[in-house]
N, C-alpha and C. Protein backbone atom coordinates (compact mmCIF):
# COMPACT_ATOMS: atom_id res chain seq x y z
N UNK A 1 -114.54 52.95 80.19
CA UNK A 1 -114.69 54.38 80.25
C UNK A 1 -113.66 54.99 79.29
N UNK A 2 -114.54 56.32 78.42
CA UNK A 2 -113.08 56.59 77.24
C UNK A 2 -112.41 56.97 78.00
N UNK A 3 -111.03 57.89 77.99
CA UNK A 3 -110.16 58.02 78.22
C UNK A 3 -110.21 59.35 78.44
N UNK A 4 -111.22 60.27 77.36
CA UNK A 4 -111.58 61.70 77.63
C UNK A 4 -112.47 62.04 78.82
N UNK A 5 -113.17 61.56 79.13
CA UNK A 5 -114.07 61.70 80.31
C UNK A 5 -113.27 61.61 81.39
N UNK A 6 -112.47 60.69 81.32
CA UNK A 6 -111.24 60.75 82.39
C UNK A 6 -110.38 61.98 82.80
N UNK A 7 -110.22 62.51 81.58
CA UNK A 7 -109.62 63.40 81.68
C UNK A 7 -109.90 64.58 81.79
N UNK A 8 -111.40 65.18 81.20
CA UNK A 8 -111.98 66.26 81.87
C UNK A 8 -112.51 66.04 83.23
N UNK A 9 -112.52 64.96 83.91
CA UNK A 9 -112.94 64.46 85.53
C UNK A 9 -111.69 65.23 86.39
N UNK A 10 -110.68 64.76 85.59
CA UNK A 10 -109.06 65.57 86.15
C UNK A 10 -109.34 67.09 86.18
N UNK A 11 -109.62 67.07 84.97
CA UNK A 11 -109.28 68.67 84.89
C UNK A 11 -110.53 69.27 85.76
N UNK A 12 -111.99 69.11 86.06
CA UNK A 12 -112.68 69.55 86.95
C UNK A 12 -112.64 69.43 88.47
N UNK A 13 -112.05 68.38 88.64
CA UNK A 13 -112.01 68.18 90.22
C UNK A 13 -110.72 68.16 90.83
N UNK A 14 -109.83 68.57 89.91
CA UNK A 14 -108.15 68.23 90.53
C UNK A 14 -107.46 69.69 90.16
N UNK A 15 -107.25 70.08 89.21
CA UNK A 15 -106.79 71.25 88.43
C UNK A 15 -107.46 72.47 88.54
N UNK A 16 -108.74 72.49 88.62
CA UNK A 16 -109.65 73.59 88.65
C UNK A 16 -109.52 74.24 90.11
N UNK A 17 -109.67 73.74 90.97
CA UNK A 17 -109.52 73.89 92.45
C UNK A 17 -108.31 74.74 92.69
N UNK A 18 -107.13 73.55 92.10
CA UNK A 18 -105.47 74.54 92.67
C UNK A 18 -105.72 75.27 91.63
N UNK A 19 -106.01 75.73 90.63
CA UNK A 19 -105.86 76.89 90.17
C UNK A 19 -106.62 78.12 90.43
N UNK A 20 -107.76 77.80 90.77
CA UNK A 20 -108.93 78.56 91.21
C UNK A 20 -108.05 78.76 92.81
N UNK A 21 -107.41 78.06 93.49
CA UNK A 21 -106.77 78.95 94.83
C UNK A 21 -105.27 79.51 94.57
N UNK A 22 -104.97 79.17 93.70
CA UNK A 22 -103.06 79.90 92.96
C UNK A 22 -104.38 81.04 92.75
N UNK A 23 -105.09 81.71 91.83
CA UNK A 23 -105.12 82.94 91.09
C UNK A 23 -105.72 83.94 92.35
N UNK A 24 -106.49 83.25 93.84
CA UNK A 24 -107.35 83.76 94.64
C UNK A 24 -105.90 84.48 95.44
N UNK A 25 -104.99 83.22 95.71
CA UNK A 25 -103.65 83.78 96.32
C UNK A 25 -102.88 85.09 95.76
N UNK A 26 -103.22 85.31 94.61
CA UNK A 26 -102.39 86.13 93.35
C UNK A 26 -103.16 87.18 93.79
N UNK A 27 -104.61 87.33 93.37
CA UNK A 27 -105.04 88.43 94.04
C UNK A 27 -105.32 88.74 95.02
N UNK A 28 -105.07 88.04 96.63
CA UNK A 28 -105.01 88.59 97.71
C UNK A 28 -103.86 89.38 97.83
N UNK A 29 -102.62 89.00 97.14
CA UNK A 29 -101.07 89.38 97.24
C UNK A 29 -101.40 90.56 96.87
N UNK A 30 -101.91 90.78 95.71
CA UNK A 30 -101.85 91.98 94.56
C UNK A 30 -102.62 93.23 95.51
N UNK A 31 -103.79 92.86 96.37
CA UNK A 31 -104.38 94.11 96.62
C UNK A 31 -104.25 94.38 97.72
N UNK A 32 -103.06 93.63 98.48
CA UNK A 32 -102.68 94.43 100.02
C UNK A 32 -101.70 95.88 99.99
N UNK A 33 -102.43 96.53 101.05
CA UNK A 33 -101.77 97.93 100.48
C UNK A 33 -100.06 97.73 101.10
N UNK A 34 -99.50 98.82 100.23
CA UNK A 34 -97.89 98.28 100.07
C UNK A 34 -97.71 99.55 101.62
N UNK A 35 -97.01 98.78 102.32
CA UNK A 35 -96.40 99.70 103.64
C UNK A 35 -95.57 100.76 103.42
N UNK A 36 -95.64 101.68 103.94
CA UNK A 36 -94.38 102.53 103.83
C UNK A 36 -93.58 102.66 105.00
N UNK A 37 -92.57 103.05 104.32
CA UNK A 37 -91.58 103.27 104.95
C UNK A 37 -91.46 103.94 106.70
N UNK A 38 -90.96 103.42 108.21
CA UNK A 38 -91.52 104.04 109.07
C UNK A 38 -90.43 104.34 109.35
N UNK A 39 -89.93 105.91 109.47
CA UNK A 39 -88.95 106.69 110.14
C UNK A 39 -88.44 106.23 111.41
N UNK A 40 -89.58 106.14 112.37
CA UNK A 40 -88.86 105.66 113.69
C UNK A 40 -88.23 104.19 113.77
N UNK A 41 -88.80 103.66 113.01
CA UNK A 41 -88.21 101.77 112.95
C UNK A 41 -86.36 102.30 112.05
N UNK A 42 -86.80 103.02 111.28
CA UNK A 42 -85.33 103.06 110.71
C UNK A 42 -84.24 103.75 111.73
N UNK A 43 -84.91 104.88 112.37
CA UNK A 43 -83.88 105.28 113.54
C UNK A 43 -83.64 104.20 114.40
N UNK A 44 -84.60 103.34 115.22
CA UNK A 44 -83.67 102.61 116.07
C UNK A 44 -83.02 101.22 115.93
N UNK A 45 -83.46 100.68 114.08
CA UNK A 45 -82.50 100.02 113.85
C UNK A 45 -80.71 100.11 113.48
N UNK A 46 -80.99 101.83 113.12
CA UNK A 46 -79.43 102.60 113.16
C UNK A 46 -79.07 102.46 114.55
N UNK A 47 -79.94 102.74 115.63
CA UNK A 47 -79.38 103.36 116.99
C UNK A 47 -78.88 101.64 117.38
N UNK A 48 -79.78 100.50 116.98
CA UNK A 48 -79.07 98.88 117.36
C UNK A 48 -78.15 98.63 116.56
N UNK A 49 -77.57 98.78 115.24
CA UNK A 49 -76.37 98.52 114.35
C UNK A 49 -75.44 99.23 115.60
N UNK A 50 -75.61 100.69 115.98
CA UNK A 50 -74.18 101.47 116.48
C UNK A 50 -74.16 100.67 117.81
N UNK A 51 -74.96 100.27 118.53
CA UNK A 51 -75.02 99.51 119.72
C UNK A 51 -74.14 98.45 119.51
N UNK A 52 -74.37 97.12 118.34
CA UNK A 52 -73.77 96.44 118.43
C UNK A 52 -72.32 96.69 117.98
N UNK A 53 -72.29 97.61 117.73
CA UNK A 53 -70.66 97.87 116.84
C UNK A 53 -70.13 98.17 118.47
N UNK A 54 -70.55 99.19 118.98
CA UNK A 54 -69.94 99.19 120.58
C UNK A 54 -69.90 98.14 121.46
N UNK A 55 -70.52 97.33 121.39
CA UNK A 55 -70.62 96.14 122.51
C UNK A 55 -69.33 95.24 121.83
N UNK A 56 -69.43 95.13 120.49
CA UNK A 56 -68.31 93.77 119.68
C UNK A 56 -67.04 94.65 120.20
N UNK A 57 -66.78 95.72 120.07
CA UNK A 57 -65.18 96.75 120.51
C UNK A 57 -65.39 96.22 121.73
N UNK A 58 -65.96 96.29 122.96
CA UNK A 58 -65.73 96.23 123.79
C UNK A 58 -65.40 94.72 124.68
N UNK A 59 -66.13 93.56 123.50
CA UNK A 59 -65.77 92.33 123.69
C UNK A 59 -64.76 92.08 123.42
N UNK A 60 -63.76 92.36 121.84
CA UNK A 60 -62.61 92.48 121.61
C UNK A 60 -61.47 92.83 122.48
N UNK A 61 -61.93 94.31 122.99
CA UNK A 61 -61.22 95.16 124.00
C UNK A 61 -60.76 94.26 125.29
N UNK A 62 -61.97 93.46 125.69
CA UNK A 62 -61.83 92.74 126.87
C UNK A 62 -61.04 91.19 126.75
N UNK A 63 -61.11 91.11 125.03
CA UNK A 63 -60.24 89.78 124.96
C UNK A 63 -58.91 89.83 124.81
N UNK A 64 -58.37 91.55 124.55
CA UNK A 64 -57.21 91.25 124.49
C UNK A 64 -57.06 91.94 125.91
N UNK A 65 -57.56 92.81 126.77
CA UNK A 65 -57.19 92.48 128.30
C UNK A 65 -56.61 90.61 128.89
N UNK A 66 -57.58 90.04 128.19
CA UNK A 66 -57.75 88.88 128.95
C UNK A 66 -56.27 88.24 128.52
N UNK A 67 -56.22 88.14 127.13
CA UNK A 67 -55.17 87.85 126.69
C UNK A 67 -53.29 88.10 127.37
N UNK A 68 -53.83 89.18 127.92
CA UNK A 68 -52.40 89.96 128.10
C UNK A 68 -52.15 89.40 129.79
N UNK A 69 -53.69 89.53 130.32
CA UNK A 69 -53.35 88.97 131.79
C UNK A 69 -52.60 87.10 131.60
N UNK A 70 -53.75 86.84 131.11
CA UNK A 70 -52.92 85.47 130.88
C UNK A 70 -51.55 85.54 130.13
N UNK A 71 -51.24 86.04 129.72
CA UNK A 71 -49.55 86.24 129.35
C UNK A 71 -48.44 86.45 129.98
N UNK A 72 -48.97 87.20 131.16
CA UNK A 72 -48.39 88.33 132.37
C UNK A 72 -48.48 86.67 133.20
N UNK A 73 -49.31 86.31 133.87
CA UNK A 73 -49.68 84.95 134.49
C UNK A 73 -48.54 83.92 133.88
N UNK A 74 -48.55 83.79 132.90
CA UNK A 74 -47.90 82.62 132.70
C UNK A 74 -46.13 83.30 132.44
N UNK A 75 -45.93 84.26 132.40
CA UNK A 75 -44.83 84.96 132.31
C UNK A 75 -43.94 84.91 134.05
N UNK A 76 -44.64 84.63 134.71
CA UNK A 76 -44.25 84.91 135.90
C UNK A 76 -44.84 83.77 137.18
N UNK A 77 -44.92 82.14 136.54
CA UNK A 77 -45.26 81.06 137.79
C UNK A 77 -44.52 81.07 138.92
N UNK A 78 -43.77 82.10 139.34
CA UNK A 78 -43.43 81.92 140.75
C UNK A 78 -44.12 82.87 141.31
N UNK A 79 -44.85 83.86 141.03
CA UNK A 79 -45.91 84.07 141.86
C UNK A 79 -46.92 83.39 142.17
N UNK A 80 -47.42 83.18 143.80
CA UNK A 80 -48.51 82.75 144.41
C UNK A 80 -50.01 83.38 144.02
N UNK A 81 -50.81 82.44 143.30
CA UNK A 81 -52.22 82.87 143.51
C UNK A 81 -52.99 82.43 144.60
N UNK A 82 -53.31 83.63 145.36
CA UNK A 82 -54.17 83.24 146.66
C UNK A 82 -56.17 83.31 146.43
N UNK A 83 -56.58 82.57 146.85
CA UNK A 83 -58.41 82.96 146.30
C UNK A 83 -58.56 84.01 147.53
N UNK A 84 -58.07 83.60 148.83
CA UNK A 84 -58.44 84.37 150.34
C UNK A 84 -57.65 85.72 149.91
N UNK A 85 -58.15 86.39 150.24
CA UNK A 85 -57.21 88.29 150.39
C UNK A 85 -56.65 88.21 151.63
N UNK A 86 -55.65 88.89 151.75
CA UNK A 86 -54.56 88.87 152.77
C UNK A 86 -55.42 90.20 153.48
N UNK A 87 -54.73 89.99 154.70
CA UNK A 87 -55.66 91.10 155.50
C UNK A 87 -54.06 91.67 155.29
């Protein structure tokens, strides 16, 4: 078999296909309509940024509480920790 027949066999049954679905892909891309922009999605992704900025302060806030108790704690082992509450 020449060598050309071979090779237009390639190019019809191997090449033609993926390219014929690359250019189908190209123009499905090309003619989806482009979204716009939605006001309310942008407000409550502002209103979740300020959320998380308040929640991280307040994790901070609570680590250096935590910090300071354990400081105070270890500042002072002759006090008794009881789990029971004293009546």
């Amino acid at each position: 078999m020449p060598t050309w027949i071979l090779i237009v066999l390639v190019i019809m049954f191997v090449i033609s296909p993926i390219a014929k679905a690359v250019a189908k892909a190209i123009t499905a891309k090309a003619s989806r309509p482009e979204l716009a922009p939605d006001e309310d999605g942008a407000h409550r992704i502002v209103g979740l940024e300020e959320q998380m900025r308040l929640l991280s302060d307040q994790v901070y806030e609570l680590a250096d509480r935590q910090e300071f108790l354990t400081r105070l704690l270890e500042a002072s082992p002759s006090a008794s920790i009881s789990a029971k509450p004293e009546d």
